[in-house]
PDB file of N, CA and C in Angstrom:
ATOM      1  N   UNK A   1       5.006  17.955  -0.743  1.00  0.00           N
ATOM      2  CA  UNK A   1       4.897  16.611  -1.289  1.00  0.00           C
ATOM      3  C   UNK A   1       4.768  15.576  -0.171  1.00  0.00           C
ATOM      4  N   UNK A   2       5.823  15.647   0.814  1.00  0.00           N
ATOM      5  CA  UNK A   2       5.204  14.635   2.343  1.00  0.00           C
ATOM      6  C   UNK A   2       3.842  15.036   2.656  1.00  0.00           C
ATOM      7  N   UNK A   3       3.907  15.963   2.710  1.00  0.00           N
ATOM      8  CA  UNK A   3       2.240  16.137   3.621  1.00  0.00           C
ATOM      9  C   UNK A   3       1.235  15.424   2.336  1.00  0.00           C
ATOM     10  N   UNK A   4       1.337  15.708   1.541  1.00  0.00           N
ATOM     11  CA  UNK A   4       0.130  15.066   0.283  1.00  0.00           C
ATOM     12  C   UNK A   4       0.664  13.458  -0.007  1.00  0.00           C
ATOM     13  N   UNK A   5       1.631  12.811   0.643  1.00  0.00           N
ATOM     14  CA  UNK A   5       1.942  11.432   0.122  1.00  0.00           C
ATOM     15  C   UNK A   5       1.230  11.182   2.138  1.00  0.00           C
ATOM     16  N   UNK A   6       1.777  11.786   2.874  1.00  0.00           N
ATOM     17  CA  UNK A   6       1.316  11.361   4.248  1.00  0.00           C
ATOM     18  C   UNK A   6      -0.781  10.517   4.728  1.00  0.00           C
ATOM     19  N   UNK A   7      -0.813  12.645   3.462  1.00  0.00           N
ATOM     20  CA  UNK A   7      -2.510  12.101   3.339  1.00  0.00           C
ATOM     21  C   UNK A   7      -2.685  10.891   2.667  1.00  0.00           C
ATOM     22  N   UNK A   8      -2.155  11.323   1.653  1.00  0.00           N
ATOM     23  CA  UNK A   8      -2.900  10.077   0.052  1.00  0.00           C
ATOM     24  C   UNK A   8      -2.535   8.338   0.690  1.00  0.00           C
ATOM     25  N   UNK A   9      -1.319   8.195   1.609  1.00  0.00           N
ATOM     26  CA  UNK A   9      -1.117   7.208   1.670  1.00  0.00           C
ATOM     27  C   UNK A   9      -2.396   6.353   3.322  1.00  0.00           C
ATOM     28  N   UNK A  10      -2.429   7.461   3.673  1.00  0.00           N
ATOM     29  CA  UNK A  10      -3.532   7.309   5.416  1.00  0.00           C
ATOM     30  C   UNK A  10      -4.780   6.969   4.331  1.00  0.00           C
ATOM     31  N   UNK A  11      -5.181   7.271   3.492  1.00  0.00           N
ATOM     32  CA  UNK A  11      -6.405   7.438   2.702  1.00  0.00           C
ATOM     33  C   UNK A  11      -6.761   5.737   2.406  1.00  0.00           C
ATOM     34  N   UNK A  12      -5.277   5.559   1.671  1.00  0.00           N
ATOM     35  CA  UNK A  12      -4.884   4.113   1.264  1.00  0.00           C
ATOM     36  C   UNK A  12      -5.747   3.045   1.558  1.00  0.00           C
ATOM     37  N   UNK A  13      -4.986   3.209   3.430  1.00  0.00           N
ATOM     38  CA  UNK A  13      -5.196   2.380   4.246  1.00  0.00           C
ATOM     39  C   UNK A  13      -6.818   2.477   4.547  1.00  0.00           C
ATOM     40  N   UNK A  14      -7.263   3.854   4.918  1.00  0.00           N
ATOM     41  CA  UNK A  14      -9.004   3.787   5.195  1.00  0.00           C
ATOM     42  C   UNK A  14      -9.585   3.053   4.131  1.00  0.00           C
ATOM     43  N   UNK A  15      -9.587   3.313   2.647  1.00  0.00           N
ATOM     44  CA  UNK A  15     -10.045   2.817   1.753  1.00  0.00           C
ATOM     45  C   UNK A  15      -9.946   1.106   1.751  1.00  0.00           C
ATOM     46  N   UNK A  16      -9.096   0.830   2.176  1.00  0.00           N
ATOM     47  CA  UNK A  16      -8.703  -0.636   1.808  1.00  0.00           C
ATOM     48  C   UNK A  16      -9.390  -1.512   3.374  1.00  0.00           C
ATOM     49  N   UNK A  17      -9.576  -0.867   4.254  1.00  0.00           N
ATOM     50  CA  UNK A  17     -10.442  -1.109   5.742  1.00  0.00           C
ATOM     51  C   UNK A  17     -11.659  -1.230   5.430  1.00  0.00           C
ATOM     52  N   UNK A  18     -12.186  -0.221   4.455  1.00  0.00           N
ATOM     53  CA  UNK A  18     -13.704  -0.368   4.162  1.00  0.00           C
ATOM     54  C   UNK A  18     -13.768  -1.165   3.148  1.00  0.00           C
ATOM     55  N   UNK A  19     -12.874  -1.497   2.248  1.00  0.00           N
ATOM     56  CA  UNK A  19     -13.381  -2.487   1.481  1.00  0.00           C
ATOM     57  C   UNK A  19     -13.443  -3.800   2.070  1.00  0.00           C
ATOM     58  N   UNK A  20     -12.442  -3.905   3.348  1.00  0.00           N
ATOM     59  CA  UNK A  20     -12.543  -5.377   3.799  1.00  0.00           C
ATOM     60  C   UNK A  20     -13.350  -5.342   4.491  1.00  0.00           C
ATOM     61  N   UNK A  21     -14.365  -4.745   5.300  1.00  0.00           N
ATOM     62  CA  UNK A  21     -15.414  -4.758   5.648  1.00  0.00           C
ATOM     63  C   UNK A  21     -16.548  -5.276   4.948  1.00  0.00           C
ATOM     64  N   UNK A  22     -16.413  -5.172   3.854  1.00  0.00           N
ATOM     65  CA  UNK A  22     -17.386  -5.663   2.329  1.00  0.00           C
ATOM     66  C   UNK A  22     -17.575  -6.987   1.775  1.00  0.00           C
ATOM     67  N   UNK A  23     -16.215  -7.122   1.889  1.00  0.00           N
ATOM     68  CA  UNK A  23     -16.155  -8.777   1.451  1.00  0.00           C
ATOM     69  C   UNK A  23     -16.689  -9.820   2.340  1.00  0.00           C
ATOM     70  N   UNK A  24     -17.314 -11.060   1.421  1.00  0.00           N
ATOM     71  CA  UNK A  24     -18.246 -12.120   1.729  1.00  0.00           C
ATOM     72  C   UNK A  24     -17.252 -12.389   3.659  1.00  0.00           C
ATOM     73  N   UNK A  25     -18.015 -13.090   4.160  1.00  0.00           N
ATOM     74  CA  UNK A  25     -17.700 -13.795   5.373  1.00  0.00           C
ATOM     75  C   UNK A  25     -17.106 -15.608   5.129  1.00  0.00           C
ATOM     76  N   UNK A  26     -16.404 -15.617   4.281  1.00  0.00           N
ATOM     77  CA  UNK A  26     -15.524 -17.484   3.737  1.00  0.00           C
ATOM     78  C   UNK A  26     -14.182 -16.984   4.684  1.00  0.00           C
ATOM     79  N   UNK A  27     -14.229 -18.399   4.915  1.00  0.00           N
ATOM     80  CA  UNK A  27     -12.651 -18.704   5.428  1.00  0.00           C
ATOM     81  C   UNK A  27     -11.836 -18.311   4.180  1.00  0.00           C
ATOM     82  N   UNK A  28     -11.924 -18.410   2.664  1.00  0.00           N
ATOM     83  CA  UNK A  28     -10.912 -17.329   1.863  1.00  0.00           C
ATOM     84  C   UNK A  28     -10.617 -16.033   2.038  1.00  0.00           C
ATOM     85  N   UNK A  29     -11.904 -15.591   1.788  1.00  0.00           N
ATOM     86  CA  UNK A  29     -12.107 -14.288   1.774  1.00  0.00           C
ATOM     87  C   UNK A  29     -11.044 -13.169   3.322  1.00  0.00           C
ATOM     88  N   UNK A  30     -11.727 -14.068   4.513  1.00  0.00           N
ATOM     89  CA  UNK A  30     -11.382 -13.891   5.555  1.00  0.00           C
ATOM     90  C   UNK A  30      -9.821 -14.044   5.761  1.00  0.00           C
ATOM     91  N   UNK A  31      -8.891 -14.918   4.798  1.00  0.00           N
ATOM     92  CA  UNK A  31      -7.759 -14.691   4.972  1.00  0.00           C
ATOM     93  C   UNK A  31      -6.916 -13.856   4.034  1.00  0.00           C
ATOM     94  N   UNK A  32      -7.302 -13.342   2.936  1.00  0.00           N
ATOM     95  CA  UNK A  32      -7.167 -12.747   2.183  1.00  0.00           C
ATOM     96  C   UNK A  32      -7.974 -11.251   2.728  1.00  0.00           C
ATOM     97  N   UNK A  33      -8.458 -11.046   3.217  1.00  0.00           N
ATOM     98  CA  UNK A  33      -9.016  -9.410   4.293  1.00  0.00           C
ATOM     99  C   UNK A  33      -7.623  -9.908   5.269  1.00  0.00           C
ATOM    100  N   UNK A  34      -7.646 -10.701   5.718  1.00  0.00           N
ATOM    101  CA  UNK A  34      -6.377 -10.628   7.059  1.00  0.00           C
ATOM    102  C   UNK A  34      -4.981  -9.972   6.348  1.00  0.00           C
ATOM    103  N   UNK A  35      -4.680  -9.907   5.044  1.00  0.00           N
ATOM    104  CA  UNK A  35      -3.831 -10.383   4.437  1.00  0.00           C
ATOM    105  C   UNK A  35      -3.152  -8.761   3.492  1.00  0.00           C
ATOM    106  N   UNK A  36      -4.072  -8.308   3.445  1.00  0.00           N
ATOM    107  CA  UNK A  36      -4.845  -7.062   2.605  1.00  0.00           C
ATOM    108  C   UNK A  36      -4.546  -5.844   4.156  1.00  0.00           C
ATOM    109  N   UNK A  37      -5.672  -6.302   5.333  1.00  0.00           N
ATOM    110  CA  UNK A  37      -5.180  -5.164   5.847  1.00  0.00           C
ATOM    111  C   UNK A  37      -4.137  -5.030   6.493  1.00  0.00           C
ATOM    112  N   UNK A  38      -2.982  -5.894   6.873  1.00  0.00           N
ATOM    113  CA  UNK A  38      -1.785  -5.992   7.095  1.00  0.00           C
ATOM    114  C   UNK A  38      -1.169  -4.875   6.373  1.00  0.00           C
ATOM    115  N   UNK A  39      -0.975  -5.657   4.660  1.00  0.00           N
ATOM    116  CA  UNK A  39      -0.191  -4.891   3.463  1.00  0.00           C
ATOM    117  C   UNK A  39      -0.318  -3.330   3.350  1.00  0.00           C
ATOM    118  N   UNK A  40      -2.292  -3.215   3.117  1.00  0.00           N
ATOM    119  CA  UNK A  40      -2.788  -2.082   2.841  1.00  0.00           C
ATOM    120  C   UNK A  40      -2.600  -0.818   4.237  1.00  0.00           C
ATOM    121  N   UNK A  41      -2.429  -1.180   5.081  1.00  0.00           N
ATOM    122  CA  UNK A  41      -2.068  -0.504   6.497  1.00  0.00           C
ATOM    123  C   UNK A  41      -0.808  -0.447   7.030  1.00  0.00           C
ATOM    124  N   UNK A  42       0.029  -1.060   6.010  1.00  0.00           N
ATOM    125  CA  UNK A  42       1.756  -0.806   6.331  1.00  0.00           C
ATOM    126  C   UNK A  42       2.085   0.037   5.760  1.00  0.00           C
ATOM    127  N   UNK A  43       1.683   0.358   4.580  1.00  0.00           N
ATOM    128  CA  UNK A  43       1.818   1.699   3.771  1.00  0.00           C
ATOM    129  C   UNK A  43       2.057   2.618   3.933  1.00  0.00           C
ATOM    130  N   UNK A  44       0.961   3.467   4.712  1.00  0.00           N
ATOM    131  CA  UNK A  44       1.437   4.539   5.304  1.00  0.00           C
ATOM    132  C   UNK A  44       2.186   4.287   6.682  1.00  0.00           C
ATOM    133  N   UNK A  45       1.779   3.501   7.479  1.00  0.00           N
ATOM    134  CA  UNK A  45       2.621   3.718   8.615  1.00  0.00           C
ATOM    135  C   UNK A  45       4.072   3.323   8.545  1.00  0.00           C
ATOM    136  N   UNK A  46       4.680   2.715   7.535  1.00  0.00           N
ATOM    137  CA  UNK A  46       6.463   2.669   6.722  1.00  0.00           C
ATOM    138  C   UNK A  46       6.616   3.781   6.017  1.00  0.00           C
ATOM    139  N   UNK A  47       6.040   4.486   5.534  1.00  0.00           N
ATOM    140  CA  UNK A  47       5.873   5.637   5.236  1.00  0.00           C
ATOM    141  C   UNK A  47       5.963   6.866   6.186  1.00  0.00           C
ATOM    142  N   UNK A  48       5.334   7.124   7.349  1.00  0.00           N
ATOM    143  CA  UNK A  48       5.574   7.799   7.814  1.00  0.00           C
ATOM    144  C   UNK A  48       7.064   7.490   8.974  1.00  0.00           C
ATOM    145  N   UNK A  49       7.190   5.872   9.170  1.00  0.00           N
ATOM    146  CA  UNK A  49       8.293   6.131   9.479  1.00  0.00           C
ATOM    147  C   UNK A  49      10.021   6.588   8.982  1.00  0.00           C
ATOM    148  N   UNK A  50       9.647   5.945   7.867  1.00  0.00           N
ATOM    149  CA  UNK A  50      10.334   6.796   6.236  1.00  0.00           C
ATOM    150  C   UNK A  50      10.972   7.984   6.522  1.00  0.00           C
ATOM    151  N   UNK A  51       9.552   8.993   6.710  1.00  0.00           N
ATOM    152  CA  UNK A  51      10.016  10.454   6.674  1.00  0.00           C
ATOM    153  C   UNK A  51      10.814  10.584   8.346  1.00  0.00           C
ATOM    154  N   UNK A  52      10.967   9.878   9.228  1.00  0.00           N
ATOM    155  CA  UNK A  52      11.810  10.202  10.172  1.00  0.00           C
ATOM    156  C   UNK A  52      12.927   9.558   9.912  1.00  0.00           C
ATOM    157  N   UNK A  53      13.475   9.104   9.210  1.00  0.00           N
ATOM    158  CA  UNK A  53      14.901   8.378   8.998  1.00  0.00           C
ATOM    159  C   UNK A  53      15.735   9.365   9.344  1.00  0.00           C
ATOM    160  N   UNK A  54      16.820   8.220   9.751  1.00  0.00           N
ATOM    161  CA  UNK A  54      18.023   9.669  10.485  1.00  0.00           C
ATOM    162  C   UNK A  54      18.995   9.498   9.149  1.00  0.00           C
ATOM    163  N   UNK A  55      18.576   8.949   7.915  1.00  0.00           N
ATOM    164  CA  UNK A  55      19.667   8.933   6.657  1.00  0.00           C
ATOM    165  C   UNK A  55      19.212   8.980   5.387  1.00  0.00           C
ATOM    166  N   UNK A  56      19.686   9.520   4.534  1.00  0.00           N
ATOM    167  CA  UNK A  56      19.145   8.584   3.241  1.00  0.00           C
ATOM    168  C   UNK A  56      18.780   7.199   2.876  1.00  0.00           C
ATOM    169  N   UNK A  57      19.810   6.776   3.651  1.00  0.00           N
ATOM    170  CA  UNK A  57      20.026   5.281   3.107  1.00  0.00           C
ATOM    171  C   UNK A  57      18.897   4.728   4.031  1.00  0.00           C
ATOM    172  N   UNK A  58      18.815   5.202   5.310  1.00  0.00           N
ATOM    173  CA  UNK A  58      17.932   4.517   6.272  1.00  0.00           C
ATOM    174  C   UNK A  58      16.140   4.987   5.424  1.00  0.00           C
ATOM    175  N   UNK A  59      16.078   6.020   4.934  1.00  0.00           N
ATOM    176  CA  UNK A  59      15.100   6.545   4.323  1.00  0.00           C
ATOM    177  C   UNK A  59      14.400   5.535   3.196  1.00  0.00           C
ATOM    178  N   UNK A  60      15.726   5.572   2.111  1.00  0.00           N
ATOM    179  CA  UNK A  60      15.598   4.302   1.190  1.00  0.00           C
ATOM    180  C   UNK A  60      15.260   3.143   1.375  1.00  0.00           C
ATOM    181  N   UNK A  61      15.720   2.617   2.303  1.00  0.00           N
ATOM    182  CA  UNK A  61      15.726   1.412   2.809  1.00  0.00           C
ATOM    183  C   UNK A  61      13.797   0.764   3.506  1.00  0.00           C
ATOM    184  N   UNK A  62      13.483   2.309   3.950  1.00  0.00           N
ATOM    185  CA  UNK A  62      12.239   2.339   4.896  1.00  0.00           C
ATOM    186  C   UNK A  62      11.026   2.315   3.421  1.00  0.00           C
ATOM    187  N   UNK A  63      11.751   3.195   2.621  1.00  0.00           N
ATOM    188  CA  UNK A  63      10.739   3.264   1.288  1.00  0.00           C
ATOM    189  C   UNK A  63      10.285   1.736   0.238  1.00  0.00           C
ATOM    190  N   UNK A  64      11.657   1.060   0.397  1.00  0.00           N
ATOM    191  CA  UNK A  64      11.387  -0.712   0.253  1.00  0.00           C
ATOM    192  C   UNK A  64      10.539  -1.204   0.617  1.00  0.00           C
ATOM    193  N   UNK A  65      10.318  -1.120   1.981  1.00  0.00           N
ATOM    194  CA  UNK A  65       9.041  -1.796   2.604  1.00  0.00           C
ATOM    195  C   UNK A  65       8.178  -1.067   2.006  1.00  0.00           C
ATOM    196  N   UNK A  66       7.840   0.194   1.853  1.00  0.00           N
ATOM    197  CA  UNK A  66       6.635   0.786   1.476  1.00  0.00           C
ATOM    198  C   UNK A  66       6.206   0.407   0.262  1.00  0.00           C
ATOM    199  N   UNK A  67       7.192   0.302  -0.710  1.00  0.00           N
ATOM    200  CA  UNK A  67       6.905  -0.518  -2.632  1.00  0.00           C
ATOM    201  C   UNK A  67       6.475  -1.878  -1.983  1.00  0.00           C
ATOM    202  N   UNK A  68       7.182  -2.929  -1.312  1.00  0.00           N
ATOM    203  CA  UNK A  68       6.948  -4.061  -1.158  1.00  0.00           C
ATOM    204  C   UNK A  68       5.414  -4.024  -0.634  1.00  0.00           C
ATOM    205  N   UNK A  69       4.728  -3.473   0.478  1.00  0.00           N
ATOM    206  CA  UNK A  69       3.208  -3.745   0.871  1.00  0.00           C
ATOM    207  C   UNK A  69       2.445  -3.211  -0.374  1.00  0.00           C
ATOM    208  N   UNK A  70       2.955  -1.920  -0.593  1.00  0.00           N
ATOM    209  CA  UNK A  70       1.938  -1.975  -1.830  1.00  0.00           C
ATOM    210  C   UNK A  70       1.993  -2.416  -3.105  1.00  0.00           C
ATOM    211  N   UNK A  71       2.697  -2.940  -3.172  1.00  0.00           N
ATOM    212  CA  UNK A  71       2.816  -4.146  -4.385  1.00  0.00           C
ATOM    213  C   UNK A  71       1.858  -5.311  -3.690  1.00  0.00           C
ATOM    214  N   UNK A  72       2.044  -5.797  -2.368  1.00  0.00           N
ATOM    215  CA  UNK A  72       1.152  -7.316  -1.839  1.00  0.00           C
ATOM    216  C   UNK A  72       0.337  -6.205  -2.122  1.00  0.00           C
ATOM    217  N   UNK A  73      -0.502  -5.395  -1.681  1.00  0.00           N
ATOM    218  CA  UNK A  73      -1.490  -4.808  -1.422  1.00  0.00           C
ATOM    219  C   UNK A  73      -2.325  -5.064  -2.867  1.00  0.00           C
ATOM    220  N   UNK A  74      -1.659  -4.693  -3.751  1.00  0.00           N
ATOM    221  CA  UNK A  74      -2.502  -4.462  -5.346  1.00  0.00           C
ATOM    222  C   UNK A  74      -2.522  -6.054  -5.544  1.00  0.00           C
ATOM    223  N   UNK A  75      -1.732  -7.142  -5.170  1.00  0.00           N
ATOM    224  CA  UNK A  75      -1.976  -8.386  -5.361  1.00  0.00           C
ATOM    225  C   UNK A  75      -2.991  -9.028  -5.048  1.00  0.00           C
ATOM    226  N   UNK A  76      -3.227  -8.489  -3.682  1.00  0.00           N
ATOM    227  CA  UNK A  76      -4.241  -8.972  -3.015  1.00  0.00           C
ATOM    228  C   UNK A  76      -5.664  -8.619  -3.882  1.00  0.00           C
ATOM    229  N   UNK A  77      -5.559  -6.956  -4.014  1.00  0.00           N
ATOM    230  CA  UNK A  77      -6.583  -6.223  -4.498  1.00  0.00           C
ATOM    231  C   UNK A  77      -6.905  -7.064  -5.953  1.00  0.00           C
ATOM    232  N   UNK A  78      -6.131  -7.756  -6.389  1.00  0.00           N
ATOM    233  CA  UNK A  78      -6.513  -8.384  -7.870  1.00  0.00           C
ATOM    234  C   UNK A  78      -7.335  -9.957  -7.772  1.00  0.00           C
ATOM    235  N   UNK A  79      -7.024 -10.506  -6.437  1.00  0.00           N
ATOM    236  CA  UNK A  79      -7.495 -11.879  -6.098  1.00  0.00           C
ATOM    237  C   UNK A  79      -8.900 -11.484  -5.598  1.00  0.00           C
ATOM    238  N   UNK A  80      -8.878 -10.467  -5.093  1.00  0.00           N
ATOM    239  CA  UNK A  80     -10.574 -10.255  -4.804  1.00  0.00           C
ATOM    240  C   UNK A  80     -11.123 -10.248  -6.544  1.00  0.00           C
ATOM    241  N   UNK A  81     -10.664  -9.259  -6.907  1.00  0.00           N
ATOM    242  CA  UNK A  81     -11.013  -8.817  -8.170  1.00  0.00           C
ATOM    243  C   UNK A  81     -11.433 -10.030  -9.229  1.00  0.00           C
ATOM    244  N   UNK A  82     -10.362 -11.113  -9.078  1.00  0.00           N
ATOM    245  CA  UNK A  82     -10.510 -11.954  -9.706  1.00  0.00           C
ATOM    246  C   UNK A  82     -11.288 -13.233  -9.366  1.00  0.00           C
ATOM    247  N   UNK A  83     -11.795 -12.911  -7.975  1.00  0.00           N
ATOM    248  CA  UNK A  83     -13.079 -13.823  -7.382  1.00  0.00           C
ATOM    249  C   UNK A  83     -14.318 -13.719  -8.004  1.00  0.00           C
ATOM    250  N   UNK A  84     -14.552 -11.547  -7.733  1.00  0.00           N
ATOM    251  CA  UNK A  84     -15.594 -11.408  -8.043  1.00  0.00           C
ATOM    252  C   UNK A  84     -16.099 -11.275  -6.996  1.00  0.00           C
ATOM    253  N   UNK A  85     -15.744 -11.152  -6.321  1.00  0.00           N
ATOM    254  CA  UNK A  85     -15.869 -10.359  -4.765  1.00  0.00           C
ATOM    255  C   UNK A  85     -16.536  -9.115  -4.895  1.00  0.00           C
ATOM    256  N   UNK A  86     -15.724  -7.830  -5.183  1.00  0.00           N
ATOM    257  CA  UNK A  86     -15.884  -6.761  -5.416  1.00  0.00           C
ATOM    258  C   UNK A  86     -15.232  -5.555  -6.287  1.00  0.00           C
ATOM    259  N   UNK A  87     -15.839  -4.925  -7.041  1.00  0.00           N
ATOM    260  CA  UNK A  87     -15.118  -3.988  -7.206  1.00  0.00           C
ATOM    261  C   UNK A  87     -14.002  -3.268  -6.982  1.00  0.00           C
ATOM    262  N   UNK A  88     -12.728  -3.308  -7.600  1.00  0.00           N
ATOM    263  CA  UNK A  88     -11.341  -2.872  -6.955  1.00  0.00           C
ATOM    264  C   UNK A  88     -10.624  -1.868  -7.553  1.00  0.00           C
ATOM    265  N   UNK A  89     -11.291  -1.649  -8.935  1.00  0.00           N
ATOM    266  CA  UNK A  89      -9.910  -1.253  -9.747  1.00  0.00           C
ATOM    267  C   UNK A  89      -9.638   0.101  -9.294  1.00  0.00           C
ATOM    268  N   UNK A  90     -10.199   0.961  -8.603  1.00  0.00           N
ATOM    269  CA  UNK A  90      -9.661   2.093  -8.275  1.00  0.00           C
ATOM    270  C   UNK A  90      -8.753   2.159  -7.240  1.00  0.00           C
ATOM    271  N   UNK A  91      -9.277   1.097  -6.138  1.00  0.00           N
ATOM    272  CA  UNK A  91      -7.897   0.583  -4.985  1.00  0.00           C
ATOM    273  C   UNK A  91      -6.459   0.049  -5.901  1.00  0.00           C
ATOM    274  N   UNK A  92      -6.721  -0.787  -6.804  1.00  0.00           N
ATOM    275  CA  UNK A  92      -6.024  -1.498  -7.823  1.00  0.00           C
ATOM    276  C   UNK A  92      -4.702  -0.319  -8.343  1.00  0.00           C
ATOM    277  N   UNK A  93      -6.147   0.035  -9.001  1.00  0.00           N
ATOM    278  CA  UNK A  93      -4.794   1.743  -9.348  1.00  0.00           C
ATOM    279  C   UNK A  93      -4.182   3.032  -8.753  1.00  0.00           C
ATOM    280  N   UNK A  94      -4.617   2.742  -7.333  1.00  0.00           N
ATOM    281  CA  UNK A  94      -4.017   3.952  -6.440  1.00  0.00           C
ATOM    282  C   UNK A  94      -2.631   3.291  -6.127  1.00  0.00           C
ATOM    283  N   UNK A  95      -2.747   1.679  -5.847  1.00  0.00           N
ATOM    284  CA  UNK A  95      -1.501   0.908  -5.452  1.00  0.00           C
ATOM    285  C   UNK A  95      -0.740   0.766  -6.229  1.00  0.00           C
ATOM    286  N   UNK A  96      -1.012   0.876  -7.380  1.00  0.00           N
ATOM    287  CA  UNK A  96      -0.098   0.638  -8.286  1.00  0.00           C
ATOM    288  C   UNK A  96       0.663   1.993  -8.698  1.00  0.00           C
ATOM    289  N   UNK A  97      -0.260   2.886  -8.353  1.00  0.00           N
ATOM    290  CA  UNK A  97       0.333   4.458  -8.961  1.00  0.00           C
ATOM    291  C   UNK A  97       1.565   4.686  -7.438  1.00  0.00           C
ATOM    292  N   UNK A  98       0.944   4.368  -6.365  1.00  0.00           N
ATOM    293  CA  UNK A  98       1.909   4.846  -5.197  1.00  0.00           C
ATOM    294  C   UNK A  98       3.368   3.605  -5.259  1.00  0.00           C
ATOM    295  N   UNK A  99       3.091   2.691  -6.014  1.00  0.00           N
ATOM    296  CA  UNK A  99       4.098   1.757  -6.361  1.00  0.00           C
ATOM    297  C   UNK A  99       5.367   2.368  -6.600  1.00  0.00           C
ATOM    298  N   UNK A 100       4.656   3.045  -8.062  1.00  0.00           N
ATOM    299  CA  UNK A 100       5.811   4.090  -9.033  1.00  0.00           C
ATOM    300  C   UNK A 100       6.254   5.309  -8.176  1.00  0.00           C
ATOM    301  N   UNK A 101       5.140   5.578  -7.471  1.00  0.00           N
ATOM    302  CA  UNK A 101       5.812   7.142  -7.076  1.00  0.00           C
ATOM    303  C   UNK A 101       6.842   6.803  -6.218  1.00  0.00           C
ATOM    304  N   UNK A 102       6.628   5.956  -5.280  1.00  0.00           N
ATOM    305  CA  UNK A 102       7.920   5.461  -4.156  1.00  0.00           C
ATOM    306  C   UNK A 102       8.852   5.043  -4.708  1.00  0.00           C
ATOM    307  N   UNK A 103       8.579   4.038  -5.979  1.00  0.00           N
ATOM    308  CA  UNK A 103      10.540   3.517  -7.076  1.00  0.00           C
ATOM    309  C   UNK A 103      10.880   4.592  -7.390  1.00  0.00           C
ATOM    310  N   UNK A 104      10.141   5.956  -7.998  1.00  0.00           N
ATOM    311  CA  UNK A 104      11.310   6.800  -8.460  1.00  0.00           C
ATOM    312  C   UNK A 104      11.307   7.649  -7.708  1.00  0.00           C
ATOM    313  N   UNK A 105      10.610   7.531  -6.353  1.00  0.00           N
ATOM    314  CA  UNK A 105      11.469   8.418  -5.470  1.00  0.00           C
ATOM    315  C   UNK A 105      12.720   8.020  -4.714  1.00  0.00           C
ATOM    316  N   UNK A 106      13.136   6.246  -4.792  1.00  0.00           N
ATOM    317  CA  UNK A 106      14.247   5.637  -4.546  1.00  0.00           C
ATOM    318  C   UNK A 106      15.042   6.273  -5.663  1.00  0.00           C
ATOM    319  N   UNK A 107      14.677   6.036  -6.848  1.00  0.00           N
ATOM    320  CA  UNK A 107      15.630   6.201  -7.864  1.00  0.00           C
ATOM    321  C   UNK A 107      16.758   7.374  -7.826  1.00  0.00           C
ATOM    322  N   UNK A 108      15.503   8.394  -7.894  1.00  0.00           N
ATOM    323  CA  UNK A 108      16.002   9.790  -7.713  1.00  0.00           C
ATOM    324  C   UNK A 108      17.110  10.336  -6.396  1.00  0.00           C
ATOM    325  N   UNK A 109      16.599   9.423  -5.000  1.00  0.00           N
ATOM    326  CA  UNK A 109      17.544   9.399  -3.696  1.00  0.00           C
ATOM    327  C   UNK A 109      18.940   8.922  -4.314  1.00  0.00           C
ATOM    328  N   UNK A 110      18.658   7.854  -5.133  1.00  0.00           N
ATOM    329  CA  UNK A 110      19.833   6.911  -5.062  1.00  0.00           C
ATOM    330  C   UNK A 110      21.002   7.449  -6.164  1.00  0.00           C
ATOM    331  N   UNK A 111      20.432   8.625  -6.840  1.00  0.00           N
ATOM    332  CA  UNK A 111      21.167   9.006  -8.382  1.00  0.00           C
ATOM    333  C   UNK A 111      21.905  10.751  -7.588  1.00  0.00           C
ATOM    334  N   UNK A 112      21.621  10.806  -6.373  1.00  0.00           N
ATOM    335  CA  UNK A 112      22.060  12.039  -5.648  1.00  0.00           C
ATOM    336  C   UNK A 112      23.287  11.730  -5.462  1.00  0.00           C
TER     337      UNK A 112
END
């Protein structure tokens, strides 16, 4: 399951690089890509620091940040969306699906 959240989440981030590559050249756009690959590129790399925690709690704690970017991340992904920028909803729904998988993998840490 790490190794397939390690990939799926590195994927994330490529996916969300090439889409900001896509979007128009506006001072919006341009801060909202600044904004996006921050979020969309913390993901996995809080993630992989995640899996080195020297605790649960430090683990949990590392997995917060990881819900929190990809939550901005799908926010972001909806303001393009809702420009009309580009096409998102599959970025839209990977962020939102890795949303859930990281809360109830807190949940489940936290009910041990």
């Amino acid at each position: 399951m790490e190794r397939d959240l390690k990939a799926r989440t590195k994927r994330f981030a490529l996916d969300i690089i090439d889409l900001v590559e896509k979007l128009p050249n506006t001072i919006s756009s341009r801060a909202i890509a600044n904004q996006l690959i921050r979020s969309g590129t913390s993901v996995p790399a809080n993630y992989r620091a995640a899996t080195r925690g020297r605790s649960n709690k430090e683990f949990i704690a590392k997995l917060g940040v990881v819900i929190e970017e990809a939550d901005e991340s799908e926010f972001w992904l909806e303001l393009i969306q809702d420009k009309g920028w580009l096409e998102v909803n599959s970025l839209k729904t990977e962020a939102s699906e890795l949303v859930a998988i990281f809360v109830s993998i807190v949940k489940k840490m936290k009910n041990k």
